[in-house]
PDB file of N, CA and C in Angstrom:
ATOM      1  N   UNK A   1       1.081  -8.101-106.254  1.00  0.00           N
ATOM      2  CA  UNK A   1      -0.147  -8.759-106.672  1.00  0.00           C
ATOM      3  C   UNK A   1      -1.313  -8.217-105.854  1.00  0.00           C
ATOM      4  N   UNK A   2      -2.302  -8.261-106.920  1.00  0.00           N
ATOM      5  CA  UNK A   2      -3.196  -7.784-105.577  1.00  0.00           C
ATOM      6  C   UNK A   2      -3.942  -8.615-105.087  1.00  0.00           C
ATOM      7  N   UNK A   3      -4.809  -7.825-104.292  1.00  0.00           N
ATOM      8  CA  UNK A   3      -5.760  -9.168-103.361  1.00  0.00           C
ATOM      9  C   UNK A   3      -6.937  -9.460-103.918  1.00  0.00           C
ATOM     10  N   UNK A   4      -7.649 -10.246-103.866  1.00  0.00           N
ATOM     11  CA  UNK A   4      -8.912 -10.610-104.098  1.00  0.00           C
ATOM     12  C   UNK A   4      -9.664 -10.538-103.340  1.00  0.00           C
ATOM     13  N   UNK A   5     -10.964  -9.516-103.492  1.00  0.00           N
ATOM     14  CA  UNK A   5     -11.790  -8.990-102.598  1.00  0.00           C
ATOM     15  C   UNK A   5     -12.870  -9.869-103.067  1.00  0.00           C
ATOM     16  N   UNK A   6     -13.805 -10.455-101.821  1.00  0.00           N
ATOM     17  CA  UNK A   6     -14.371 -12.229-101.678  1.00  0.00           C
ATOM     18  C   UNK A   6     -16.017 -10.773-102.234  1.00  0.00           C
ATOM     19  N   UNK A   7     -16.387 -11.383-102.704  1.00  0.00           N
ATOM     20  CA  UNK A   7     -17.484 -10.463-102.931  1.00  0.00           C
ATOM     21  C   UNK A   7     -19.074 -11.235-102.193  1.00  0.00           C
ATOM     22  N   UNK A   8     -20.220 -10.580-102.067  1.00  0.00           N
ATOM     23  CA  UNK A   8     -21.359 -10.846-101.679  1.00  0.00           C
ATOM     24  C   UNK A   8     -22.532 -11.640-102.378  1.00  0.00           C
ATOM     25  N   UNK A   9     -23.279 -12.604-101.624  1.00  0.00           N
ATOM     26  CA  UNK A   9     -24.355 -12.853-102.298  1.00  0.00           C
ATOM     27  C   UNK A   9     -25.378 -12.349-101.851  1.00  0.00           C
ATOM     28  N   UNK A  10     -26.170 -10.831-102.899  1.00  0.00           N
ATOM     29  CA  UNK A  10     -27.220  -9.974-102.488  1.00  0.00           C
ATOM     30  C   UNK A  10     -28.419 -10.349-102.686  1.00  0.00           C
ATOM     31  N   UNK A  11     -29.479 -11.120-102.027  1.00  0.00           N
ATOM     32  CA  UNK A  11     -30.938 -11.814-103.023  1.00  0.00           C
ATOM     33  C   UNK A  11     -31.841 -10.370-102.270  1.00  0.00           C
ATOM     34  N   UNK A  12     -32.914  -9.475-103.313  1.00  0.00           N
ATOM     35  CA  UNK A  12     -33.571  -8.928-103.041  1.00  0.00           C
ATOM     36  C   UNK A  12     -34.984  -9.288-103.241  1.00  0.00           C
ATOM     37  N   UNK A  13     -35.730  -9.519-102.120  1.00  0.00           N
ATOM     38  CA  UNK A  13     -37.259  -9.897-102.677  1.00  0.00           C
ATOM     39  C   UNK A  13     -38.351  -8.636-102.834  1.00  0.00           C
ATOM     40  N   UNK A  14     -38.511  -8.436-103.878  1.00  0.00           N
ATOM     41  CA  UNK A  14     -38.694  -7.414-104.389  1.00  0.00           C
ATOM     42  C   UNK A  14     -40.587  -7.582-104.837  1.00  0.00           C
ATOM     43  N   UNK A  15     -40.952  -6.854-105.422  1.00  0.00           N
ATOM     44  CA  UNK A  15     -42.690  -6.770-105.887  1.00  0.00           C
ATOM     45  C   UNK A  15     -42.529  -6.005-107.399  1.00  0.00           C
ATOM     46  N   UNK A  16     -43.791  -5.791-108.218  1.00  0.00           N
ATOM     47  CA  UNK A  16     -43.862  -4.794-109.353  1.00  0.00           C
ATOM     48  C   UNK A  16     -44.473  -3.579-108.710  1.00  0.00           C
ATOM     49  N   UNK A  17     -43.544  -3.001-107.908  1.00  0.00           N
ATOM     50  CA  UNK A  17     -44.229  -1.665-107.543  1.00  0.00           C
ATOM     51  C   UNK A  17     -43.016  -0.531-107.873  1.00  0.00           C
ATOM     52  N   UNK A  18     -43.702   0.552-107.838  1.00  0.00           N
ATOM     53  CA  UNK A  18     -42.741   1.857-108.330  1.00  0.00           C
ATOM     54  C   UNK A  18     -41.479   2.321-107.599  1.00  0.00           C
ATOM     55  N   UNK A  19     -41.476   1.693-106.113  1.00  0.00           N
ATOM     56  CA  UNK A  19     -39.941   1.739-105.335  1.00  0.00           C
ATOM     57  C   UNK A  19     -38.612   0.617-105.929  1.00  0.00           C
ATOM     58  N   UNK A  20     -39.554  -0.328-106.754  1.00  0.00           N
ATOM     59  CA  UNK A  20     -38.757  -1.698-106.913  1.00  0.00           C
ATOM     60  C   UNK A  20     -37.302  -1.082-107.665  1.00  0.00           C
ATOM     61  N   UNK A  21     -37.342  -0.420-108.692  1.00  0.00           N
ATOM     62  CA  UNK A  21     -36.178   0.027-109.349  1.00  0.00           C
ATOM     63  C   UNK A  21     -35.372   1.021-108.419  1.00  0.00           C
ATOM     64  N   UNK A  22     -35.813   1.677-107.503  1.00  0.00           N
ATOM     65  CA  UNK A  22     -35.019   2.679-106.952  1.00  0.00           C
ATOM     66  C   UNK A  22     -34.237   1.659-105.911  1.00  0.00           C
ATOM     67  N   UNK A  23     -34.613   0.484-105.189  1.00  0.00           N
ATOM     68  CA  UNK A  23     -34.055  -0.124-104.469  1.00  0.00           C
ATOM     69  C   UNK A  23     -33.389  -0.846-105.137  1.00  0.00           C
ATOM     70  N   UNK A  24     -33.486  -1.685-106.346  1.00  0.00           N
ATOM     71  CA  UNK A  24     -32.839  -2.325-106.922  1.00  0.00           C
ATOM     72  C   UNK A  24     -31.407  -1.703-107.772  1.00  0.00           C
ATOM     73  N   UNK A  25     -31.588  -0.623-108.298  1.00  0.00           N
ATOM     74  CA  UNK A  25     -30.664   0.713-108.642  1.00  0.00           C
ATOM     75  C   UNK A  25     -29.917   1.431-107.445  1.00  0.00           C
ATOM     76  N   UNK A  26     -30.151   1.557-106.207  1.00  0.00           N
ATOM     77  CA  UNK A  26     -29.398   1.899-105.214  1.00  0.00           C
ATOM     78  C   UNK A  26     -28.285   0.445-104.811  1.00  0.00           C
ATOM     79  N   UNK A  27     -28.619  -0.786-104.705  1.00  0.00           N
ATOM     80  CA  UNK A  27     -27.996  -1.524-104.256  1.00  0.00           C
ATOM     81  C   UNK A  27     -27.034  -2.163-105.469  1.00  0.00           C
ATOM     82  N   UNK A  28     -27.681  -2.254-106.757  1.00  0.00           N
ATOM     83  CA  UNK A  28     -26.837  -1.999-107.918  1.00  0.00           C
ATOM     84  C   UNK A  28     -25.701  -1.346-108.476  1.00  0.00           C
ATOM     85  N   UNK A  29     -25.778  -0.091-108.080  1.00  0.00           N
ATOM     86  CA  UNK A  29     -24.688   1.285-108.134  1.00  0.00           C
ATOM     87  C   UNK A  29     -23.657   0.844-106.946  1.00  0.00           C
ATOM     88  N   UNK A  30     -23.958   0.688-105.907  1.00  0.00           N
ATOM     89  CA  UNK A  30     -22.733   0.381-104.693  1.00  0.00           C
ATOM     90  C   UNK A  30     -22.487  -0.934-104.526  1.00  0.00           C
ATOM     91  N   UNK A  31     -22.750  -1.587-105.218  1.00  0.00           N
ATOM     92  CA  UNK A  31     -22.084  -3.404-105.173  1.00  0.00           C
ATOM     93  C   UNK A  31     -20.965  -3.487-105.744  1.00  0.00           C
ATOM     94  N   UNK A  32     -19.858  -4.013-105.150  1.00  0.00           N
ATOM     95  CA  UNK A  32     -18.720  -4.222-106.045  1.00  0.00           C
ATOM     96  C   UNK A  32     -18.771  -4.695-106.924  1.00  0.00           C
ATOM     97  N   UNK A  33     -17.793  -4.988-107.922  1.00  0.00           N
ATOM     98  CA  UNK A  33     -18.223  -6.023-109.218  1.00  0.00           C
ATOM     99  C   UNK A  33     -18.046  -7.844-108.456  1.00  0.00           C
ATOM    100  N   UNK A  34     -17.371  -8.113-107.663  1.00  0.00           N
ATOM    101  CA  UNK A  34     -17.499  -9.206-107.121  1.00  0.00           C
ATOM    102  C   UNK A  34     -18.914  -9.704-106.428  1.00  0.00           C
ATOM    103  N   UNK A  35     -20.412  -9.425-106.201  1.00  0.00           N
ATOM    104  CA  UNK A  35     -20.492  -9.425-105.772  1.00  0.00           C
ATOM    105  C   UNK A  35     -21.586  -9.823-106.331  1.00  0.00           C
ATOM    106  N   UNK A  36     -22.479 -10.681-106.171  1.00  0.00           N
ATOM    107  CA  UNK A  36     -23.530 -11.354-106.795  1.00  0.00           C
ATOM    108  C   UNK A  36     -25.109 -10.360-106.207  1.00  0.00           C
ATOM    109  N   UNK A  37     -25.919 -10.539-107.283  1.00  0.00           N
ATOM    110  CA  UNK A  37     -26.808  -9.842-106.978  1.00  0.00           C
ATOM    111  C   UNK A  37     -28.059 -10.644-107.980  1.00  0.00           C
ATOM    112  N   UNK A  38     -28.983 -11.131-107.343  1.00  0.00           N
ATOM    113  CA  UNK A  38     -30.152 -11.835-107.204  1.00  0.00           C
ATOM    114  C   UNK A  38     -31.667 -11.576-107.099  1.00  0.00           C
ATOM    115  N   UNK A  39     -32.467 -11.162-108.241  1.00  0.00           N
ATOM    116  CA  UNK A  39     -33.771 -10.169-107.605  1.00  0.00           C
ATOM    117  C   UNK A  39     -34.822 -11.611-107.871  1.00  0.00           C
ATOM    118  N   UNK A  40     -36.126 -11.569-107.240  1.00  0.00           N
ATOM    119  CA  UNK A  40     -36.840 -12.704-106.568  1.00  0.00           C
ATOM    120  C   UNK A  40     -38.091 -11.471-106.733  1.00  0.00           C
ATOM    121  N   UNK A  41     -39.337 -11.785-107.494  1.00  0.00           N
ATOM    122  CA  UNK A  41     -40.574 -11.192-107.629  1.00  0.00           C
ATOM    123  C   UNK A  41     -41.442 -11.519-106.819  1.00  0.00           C
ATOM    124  N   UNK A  42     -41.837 -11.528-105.568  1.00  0.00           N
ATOM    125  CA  UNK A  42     -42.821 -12.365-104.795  1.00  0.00           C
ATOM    126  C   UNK A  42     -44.105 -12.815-105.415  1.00  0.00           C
ATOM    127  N   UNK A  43     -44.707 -12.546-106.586  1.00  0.00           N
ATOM    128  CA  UNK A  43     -45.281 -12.242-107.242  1.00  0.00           C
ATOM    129  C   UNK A  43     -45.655 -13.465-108.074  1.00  0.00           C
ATOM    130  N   UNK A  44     -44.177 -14.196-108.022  1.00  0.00           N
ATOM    131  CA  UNK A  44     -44.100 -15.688-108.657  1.00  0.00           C
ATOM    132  C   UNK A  44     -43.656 -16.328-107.238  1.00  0.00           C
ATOM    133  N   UNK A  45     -44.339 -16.318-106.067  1.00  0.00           N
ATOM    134  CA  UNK A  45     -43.734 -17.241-105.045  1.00  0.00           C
ATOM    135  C   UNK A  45     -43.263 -18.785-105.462  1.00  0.00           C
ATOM    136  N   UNK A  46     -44.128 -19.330-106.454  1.00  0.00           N
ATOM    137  CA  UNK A  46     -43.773 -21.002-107.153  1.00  0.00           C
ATOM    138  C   UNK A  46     -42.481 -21.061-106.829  1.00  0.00           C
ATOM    139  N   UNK A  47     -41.602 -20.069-107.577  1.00  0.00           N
ATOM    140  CA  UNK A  47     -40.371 -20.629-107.503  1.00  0.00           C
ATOM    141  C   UNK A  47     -38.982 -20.642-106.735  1.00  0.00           C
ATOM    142  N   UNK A  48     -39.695 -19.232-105.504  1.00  0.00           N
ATOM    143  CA  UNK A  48     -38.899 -18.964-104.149  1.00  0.00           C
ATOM    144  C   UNK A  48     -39.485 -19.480-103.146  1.00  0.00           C
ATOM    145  N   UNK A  49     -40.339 -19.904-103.016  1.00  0.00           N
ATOM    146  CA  UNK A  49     -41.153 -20.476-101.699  1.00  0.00           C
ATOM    147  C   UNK A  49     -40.445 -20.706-100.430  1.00  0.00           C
ATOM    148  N   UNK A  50     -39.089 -21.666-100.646  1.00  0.00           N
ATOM    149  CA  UNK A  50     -38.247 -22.242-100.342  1.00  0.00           C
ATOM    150  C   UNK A  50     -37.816 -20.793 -99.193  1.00  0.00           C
ATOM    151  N   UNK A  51     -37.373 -20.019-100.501  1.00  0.00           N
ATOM    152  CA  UNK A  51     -35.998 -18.943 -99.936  1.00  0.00           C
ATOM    153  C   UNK A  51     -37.275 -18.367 -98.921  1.00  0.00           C
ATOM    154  N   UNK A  52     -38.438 -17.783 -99.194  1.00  0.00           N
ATOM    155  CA  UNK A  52     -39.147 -17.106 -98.482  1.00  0.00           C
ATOM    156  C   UNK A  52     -39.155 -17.295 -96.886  1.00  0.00           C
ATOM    157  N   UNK A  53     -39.778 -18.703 -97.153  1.00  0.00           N
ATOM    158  CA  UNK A  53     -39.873 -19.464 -96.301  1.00  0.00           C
ATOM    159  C   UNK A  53     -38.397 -19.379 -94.668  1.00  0.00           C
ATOM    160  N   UNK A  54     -37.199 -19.571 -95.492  1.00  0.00           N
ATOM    161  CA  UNK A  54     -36.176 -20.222 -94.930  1.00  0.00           C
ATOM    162  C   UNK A  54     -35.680 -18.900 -94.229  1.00  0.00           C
ATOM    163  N   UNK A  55     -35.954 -17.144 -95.023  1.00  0.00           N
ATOM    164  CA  UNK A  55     -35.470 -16.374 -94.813  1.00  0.00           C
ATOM    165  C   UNK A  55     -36.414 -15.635 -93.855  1.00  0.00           C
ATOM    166  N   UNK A  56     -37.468 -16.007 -93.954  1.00  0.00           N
ATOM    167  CA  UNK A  56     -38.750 -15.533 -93.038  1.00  0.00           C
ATOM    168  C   UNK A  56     -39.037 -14.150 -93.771  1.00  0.00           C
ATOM    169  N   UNK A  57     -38.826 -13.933 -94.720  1.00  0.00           N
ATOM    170  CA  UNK A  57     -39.686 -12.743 -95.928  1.00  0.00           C
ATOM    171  C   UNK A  57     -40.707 -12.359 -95.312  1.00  0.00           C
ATOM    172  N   UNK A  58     -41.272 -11.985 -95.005  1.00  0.00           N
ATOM    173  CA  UNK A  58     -42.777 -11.250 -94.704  1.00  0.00           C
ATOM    174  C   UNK A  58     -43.250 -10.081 -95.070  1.00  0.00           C
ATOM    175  N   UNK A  59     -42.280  -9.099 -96.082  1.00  0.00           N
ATOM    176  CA  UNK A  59     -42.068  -7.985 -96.570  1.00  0.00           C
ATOM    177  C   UNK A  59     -41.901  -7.782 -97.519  1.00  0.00           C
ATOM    178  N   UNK A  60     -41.743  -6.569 -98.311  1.00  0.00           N
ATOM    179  CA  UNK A  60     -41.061  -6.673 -99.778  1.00  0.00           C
ATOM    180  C   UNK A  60     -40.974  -4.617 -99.430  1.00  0.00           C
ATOM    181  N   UNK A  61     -39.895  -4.488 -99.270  1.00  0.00           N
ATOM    182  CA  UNK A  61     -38.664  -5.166-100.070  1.00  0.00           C
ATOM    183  C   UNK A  61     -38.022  -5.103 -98.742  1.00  0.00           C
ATOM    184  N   UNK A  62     -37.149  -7.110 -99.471  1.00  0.00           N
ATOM    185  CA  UNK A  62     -36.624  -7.640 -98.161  1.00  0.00           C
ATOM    186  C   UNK A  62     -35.505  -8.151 -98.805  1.00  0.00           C
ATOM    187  N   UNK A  63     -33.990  -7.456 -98.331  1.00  0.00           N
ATOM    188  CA  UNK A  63     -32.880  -7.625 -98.578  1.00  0.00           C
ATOM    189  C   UNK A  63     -31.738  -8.734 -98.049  1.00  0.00           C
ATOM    190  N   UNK A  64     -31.638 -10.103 -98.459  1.00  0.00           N
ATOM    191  CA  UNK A  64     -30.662 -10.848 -97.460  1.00  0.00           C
ATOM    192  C   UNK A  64     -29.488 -11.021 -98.071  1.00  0.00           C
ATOM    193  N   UNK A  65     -28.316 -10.912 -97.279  1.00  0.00           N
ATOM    194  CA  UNK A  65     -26.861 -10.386 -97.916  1.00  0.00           C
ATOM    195  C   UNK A  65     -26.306 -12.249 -97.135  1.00  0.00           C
ATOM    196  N   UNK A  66     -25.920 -12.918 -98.395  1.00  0.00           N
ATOM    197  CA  UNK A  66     -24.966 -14.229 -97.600  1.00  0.00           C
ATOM    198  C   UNK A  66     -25.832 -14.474 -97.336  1.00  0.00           C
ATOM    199  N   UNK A  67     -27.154 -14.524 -96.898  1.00  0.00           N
ATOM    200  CA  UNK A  67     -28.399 -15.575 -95.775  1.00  0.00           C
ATOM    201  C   UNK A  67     -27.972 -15.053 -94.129  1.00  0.00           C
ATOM    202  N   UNK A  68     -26.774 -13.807 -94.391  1.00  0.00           N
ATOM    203  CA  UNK A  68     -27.042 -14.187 -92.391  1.00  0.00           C
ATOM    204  C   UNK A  68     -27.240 -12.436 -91.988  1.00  0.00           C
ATOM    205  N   UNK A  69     -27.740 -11.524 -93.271  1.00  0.00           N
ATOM    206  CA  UNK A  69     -28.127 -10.347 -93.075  1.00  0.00           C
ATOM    207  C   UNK A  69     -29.534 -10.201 -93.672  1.00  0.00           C
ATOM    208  N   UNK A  70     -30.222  -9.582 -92.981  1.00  0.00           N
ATOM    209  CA  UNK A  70     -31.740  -9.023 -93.464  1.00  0.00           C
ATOM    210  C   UNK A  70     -32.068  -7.888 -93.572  1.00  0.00           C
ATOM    211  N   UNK A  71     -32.623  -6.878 -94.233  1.00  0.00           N
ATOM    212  CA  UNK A  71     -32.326  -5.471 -94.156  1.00  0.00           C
ATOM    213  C   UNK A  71     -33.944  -5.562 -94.860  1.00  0.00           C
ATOM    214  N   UNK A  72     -34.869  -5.113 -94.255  1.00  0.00           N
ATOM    215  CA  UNK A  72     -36.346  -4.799 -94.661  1.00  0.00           C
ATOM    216  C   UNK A  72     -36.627  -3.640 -94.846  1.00  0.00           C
ATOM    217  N   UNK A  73     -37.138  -3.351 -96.016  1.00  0.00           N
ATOM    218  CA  UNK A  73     -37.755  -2.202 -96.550  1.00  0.00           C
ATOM    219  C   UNK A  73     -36.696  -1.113 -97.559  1.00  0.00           C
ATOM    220  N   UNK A  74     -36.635  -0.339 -97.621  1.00  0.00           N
ATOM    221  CA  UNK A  74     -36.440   0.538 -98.428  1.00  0.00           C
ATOM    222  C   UNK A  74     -34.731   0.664 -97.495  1.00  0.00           C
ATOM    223  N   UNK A  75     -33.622   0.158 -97.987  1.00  0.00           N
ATOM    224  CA  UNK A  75     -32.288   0.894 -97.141  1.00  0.00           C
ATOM    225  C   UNK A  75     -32.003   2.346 -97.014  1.00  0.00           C
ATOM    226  N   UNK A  76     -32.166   2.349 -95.893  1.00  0.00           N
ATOM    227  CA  UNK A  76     -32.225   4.297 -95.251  1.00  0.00           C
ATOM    228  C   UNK A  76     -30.370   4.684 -95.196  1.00  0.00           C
ATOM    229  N   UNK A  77     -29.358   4.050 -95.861  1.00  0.00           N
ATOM    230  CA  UNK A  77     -28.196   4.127 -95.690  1.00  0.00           C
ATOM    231  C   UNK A  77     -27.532   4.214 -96.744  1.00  0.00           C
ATOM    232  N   UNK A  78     -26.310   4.875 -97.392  1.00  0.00           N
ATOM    233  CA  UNK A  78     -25.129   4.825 -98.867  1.00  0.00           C
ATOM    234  C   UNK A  78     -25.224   3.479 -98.888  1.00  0.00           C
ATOM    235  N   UNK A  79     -25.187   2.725-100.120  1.00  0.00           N
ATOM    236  CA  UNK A  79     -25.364   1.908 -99.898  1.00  0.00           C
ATOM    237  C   UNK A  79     -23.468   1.627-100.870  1.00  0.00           C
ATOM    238  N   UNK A  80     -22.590   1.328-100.196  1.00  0.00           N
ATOM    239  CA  UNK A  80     -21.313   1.597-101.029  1.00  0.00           C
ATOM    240  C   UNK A  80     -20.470  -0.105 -99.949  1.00  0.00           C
ATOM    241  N   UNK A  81     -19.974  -0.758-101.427  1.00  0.00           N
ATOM    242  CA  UNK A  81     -19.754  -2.212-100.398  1.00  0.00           C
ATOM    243  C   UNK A  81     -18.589  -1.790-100.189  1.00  0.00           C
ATOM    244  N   UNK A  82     -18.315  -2.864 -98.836  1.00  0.00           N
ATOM    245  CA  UNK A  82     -17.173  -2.432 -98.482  1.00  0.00           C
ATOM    246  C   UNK A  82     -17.488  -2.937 -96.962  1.00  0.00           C
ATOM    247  N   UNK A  83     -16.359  -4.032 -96.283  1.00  0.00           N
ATOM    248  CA  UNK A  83     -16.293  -4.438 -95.453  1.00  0.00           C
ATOM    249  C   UNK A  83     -16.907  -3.153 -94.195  1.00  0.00           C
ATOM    250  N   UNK A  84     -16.708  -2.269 -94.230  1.00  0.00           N
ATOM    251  CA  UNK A  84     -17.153  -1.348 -93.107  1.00  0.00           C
ATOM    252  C   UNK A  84     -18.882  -1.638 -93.052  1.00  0.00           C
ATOM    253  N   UNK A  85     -19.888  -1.368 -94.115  1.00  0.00           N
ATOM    254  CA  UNK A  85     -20.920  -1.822 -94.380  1.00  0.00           C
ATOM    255  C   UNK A  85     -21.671  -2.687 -94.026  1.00  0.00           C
ATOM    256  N   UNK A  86     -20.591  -4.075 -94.372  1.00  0.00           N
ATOM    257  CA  UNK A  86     -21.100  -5.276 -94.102  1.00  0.00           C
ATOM    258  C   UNK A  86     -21.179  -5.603 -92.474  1.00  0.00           C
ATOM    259  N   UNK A  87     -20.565  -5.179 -92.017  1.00  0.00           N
ATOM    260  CA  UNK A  87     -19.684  -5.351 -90.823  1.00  0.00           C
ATOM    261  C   UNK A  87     -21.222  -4.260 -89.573  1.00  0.00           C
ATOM    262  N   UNK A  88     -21.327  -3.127 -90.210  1.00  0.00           N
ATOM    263  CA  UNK A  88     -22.713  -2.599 -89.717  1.00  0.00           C
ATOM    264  C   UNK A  88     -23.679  -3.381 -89.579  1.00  0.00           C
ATOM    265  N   UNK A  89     -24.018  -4.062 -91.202  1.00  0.00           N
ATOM    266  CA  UNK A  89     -25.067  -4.582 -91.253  1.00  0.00           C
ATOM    267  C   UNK A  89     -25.434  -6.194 -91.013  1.00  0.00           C
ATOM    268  N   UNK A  90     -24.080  -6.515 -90.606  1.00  0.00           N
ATOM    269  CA  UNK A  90     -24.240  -7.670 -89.596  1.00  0.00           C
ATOM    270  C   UNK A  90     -24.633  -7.950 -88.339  1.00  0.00           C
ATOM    271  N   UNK A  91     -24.281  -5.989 -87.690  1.00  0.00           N
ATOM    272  CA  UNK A  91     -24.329  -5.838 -86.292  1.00  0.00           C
ATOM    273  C   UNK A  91     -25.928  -4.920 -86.293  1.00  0.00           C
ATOM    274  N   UNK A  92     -26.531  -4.827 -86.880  1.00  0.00           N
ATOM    275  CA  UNK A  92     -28.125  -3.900 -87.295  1.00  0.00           C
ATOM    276  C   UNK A  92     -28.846  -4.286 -87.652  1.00  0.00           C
ATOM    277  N   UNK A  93     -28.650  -5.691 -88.503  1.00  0.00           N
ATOM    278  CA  UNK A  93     -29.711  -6.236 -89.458  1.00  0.00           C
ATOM    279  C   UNK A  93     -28.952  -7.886 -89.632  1.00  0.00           C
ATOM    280  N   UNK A  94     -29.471  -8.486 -88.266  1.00  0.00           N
ATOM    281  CA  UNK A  94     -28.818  -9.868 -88.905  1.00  0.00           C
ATOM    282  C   UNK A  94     -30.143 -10.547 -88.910  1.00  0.00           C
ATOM    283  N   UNK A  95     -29.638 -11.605 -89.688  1.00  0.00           N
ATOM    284  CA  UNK A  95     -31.106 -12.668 -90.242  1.00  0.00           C
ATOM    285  C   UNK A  95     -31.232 -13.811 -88.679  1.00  0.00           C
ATOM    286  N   UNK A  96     -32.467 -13.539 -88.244  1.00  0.00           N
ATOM    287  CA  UNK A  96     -32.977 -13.977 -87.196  1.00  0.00           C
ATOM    288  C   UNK A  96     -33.303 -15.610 -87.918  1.00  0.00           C
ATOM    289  N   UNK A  97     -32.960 -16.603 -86.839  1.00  0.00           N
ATOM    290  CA  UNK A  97     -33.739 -17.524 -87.227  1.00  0.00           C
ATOM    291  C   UNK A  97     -35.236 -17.950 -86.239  1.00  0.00           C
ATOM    292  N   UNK A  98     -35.939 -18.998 -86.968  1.00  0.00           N
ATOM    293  CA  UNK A  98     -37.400 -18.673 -86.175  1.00  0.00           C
ATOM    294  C   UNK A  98     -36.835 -20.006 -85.422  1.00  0.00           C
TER     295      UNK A  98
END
C-alpha cells in the first residue's frame, strides 16, 4: 500500500502585475497534487485583511506555506515539493510573529 503524502497549504499574496503569473506558474508546476494552493489579490484587501494582517504581508509577492513559512518576493529557488524543500524553507524563511 502506499503512503499518503500530507500535502501543503500554499496562500500567495499576489498583485495584477506582469511577474504575478510567472510566480504563480512556478509554484504551480512544482506543487504536488496534494497540496493546496490559494492566490489572494491585494488589490481586494476587503476580503484578506484578516490574513494580511495576521501574516504581516507588507509585500507582494508574499508566499506563506501552512502559516509558519514566509518566502517574500519573487522565489530565487526550483521550486519542486518535497519534504527536502519544505524542511529548507522552514529553516530560511519562517513566518515571524510580531
Amino acid at each position: 500500500m502506499d503512503s499518503v503524502k500530507k500535502g501543503h497549504t500554499i496562500e500567495i499574496f499576489s498583485a495584477n502585475c506582469p511577474l504575478r503569473k510567472h510566480v504563480i506558474d512556478t509554484i504551480e508546476i512544482g506543487k504536488c497534487e496534494g497540496c493546496k494552493l490559494a492566490i489572494y489579490d491585494v488589490n481586494n484587501m476587503t476580503e484578506i485583511k484578516v490574513k494580511i494582517k495576521d501574516y504581516g504581508v507588507k509585500s507582494v509577492h508574499t508566499t506563506i506555506i501552512d502559516g509558519k513559512i514566509k518566502v517574500m518576493g519573487i522565489p530565487d529557488f526550483p521550486w519542486i515539493c518535497g519534504e527536502d524543500l519544505y524542511k529548507k524553507l522552514r529553516k530560511d524563511h519562517p513566518l515571524k510573529g510580531d
